[in-house]
Protein backbone atom coordinates (compact mmCIF):
# COMPACT_ATOMS: atom_id res chain seq x y z
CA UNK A 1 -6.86 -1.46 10.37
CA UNK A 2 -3.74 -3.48 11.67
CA UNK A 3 -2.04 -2.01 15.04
CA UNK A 4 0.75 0.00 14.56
CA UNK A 5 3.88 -1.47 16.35
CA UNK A 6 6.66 -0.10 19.04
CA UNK A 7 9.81 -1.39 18.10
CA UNK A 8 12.59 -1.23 20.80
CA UNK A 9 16.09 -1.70 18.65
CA UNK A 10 19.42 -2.89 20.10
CA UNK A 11 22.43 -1.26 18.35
CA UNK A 12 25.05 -3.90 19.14
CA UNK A 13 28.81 -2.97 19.40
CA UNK A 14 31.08 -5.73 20.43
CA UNK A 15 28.67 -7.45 22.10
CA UNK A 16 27.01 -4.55 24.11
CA UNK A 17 24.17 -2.45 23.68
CA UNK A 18 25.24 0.99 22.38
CA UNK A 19 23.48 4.64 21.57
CA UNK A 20 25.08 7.54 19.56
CA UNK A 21 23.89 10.56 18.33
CA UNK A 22 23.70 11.02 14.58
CA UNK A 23 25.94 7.51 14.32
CA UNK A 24 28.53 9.04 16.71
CA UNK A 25 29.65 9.13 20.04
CA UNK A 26 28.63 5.40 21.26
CA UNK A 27 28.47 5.18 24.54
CA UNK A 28 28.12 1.13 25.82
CA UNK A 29 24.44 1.16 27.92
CA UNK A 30 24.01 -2.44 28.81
CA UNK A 31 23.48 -6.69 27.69
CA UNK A 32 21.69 -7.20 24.29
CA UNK A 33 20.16 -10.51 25.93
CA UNK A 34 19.26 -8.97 29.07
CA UNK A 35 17.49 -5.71 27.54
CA UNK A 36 15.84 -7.75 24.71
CA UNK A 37 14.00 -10.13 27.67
CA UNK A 38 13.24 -6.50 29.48
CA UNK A 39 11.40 -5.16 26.00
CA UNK A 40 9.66 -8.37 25.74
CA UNK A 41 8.02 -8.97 28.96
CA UNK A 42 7.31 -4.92 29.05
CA UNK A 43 5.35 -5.30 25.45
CA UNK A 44 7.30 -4.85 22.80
CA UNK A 45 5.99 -5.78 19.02
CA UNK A 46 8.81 -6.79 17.96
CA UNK A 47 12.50 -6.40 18.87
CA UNK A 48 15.46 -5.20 16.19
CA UNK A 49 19.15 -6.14 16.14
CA UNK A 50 21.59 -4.43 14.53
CA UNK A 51 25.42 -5.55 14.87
CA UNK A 52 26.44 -1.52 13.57
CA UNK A 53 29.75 -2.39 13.18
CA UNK A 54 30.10 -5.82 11.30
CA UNK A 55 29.94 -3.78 7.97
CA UNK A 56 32.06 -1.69 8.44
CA UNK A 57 34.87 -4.12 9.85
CA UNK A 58 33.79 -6.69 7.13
CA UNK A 59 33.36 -9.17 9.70
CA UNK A 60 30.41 -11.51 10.52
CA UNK A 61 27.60 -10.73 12.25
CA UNK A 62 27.81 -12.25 15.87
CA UNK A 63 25.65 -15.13 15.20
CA UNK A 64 26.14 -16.21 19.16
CA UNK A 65 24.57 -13.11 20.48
CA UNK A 66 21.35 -13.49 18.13
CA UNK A 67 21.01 -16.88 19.34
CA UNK A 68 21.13 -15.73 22.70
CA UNK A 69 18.53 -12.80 22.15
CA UNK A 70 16.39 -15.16 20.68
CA UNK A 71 15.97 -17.43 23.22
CA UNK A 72 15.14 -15.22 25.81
CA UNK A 73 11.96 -13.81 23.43
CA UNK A 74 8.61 -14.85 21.78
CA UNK A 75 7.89 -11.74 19.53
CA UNK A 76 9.16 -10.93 15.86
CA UNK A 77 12.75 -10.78 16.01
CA UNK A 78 14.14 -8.33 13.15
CA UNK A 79 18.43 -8.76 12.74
CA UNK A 80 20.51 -6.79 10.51
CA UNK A 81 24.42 -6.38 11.03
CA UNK A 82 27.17 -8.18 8.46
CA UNK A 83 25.13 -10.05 6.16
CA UNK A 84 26.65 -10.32 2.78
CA UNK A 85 24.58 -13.60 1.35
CA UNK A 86 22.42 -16.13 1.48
CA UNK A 87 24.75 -18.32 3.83
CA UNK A 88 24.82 -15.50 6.36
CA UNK A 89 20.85 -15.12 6.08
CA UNK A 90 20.45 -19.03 6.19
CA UNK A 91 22.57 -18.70 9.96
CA UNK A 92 20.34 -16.03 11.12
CA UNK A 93 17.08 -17.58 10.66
CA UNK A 94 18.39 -20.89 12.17
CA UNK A 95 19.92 -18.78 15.26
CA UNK A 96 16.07 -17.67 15.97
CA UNK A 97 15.40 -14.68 14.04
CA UNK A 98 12.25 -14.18 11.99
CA UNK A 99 13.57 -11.32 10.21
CA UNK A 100 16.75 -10.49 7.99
CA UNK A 101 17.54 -7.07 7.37
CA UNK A 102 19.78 -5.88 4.56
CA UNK A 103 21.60 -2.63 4.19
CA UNK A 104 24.79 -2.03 3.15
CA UNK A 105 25.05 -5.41 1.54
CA UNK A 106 22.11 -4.69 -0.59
CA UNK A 107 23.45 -0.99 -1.87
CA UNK A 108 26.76 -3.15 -3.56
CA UNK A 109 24.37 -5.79 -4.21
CA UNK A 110 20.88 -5.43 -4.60
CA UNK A 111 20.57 -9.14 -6.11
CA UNK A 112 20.48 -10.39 -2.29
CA UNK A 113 17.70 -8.76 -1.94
CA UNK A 114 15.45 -10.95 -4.66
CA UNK A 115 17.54 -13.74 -3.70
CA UNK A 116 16.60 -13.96 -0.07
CA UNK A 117 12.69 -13.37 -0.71
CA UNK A 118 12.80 -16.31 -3.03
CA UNK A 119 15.04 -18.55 -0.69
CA UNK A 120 13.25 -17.25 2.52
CA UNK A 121 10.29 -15.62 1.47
CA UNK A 122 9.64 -11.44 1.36
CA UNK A 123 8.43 -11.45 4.90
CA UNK A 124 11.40 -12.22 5.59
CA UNK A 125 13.91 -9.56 3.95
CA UNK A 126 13.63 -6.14 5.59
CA UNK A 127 15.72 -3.37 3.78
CA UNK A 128 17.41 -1.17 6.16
CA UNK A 129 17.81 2.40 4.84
CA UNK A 130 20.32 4.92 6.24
CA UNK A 131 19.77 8.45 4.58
CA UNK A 132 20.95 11.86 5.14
CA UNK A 133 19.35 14.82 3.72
CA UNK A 134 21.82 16.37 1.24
CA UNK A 135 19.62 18.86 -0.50
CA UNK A 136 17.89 17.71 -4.00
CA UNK A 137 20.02 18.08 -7.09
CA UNK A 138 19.93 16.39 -10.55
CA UNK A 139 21.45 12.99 -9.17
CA UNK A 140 19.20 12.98 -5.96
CA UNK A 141 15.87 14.48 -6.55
CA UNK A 142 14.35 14.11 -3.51
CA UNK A 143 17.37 15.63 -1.61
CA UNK A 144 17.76 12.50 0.78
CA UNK A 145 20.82 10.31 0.08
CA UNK A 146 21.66 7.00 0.64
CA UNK A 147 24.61 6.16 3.07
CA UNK A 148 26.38 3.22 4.11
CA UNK A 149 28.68 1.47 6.31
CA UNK A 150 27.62 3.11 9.57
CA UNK A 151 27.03 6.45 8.19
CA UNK A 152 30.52 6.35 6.84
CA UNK A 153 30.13 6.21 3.08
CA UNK A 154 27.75 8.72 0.74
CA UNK A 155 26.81 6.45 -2.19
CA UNK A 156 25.14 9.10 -4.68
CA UNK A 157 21.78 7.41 -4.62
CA UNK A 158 18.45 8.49 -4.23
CA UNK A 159 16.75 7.41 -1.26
CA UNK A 160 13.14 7.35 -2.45
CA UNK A 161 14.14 5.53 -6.12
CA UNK A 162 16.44 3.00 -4.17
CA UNK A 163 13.06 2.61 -2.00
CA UNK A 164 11.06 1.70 -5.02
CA UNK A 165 13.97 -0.59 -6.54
CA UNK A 166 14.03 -2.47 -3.15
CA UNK A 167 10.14 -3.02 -3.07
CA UNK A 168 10.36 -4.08 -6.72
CA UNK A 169 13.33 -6.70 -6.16
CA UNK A 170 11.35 -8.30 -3.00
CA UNK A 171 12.04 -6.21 -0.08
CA UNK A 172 9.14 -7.19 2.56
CA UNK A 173 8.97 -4.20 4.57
CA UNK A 174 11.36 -0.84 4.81
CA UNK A 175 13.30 0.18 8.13
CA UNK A 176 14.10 3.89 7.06
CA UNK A 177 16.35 6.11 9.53
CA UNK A 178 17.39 9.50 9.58
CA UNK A 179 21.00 10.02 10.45
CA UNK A 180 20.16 13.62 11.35
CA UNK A 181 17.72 12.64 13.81
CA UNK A 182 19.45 9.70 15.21
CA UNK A 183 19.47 10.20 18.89
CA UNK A 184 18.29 13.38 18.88
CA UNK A 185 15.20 12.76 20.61
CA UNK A 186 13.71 16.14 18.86
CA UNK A 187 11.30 13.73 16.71
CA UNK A 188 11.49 11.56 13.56
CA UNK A 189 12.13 13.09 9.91
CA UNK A 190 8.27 13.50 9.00
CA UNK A 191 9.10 14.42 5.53
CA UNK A 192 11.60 11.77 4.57
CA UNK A 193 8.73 9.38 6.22
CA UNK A 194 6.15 10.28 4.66
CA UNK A 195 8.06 10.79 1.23
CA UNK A 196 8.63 7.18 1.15
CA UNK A 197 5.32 5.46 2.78
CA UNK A 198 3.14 7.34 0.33
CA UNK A 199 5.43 6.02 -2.63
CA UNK A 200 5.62 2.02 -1.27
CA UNK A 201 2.90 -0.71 -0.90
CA UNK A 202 4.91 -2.15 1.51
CA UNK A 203 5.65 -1.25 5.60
CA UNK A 204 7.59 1.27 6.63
CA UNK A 205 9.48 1.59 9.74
CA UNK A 206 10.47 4.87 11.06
CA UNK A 207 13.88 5.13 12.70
CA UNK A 208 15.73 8.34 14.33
CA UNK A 209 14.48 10.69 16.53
CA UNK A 210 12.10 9.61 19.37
CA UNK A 211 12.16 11.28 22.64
CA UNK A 212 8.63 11.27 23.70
CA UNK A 213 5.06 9.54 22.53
CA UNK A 214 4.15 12.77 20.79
CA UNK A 215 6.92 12.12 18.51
CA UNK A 216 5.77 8.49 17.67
CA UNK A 217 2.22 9.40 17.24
CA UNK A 218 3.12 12.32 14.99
CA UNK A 219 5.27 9.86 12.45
CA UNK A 220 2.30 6.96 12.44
CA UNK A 221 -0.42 9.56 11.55
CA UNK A 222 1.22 12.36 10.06
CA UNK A 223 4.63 10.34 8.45
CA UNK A 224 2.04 7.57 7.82
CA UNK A 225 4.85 4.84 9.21
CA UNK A 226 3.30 1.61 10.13
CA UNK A 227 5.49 1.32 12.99
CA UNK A 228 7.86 3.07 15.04
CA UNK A 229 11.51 2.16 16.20
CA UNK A 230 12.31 3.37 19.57
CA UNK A 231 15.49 3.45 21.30
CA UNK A 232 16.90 6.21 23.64
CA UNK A 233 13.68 7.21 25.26
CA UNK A 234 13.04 3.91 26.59
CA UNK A 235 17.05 2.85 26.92
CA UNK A 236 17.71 5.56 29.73
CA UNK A 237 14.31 5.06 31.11
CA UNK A 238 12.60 8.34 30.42
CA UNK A 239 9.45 6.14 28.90
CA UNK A 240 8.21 2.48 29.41
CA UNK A 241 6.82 0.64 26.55
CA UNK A 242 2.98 0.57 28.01
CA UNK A 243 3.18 4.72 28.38
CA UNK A 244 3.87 5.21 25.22
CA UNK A 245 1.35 2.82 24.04
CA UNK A 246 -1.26 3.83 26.32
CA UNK A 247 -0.56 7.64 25.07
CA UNK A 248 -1.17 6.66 21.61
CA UNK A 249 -4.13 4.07 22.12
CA UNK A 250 -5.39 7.55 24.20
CA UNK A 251 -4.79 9.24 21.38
CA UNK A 252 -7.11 7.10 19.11
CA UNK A 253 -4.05 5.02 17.16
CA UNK A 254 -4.73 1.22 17.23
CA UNK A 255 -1.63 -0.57 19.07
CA UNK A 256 -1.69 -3.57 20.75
CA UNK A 257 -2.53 -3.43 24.26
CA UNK A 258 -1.59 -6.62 25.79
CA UNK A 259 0.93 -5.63 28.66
């Protein structure tokens, strides 16, 4: 059985570290570069980086920051934020990332999806997935839709059959997050995680919704995630890294216990 992972992520607005609740309210919380090193040395799987707003301004991801993150840190390196093509992937990589993750891009475009696992290789392309639950109806069946640019835009698509499409263009692994638990720190969306583990060969990533280890080891047992994305609990301090894993390996879930 492979260890689940604990995945701190940096939400990166101009060039700080941000939170919000539900995709609003961002309050500013501290340095991408210093916070990533923190994670790191503290045992952290891997780290995530997502520029939130380059989308959304139609702007570039800010390439200088990733480098900067990725110097400081010798763990998978996961950044999403801006990228429109294979170019833009192409920079990432060489800036230190291991990881490319694709989400608003690959709703207008799914085609970068297949193009950067044959460029770069599927390990390398992680689909980001924002979704809100909307209630089912005849154009989303499973009642959780796919939204983009931040949270900003509804697109009308099925999050479970967009999913499937992404696996089936090349997607390596899934980072799936609930807007409506974003920040909430009331626990991840067990349904929408298990809805779309159980219908993908490939990892899934819960996002949204951690407050406390209960909460992570309810969404990698009963949500069946492979890993687990924190941010607020450990941001503000309530939690380090080796409680949370030393609640779960308690617990009897297999994490890597190196810190």
């Amino acid at each position: 059985m492979l260890s689940k992972r604990i995945i701190p992520c940096l939400d990166v607005r101009e060039g700080k570290t941000t939170k919000g609740i539900k995709f609003k309210n961002n309050v500013d919380i501290g340095d991408p570069v210093e916070m990533a090193r923190y994670y790191y040395e503290a045992g952290a799987d891997e780290i995530v980086f997502y520029d939130i707003t380059a989308s959304s301004e139609k702007r570039n991801i800010m390439i200088d920051v990733v480098r900067r993150v990725a110097e400081t840190i010798f763990i998978p390196f996961s950044v999403g934020g801006g990228i429109r093509n294979l170019e833009d992937m192409r920079k990432v990589l060489l800036a230190g990332a291991e990881k490319i993750s694709v989400n608003s891009s690959a709703v207008k475009n799914p085609e970068i999806i297949s193009k950067g696992a044959q460029a770069f290789g599927k390990q390398c392309i992680v689909l980001g997935m924002d979704v809100k639950f909307v209630g089912k109806s005849e154009s989303i069946p499973s009642g959780y839709e796919i939204v983009i640019n931040g949270g900003r835009t509804h697109m009308g698509i099925d999050a479970l059959e967009w999913a499937i499409r992404a696996e089936e263009l090349g997607a390596g692994e899934i980072c799936l997050n609930s807007i409506d638990a974003d920040g909430t720190c009331e626990g991840y969306e067990l349904n929408l995680t298990s809805l779309i583990s159980e219908n993908v060969s490939i990892p899934v990533i819960a996002s949204g919704g951690a407050g406390k280890p209960e909460h992570l080891f309810d969404v990698l047992t009963k949500g069946k995630a492979d890993a687990a994305l924190i941010a607020s609990m450990v941001h503000y301090g309530t939690y380090t890294i080796s409680e949370i894993k030393s609640n779960l390996d308690k617990r009897g879930v297999k994490v890597r216990t190196g810190w």
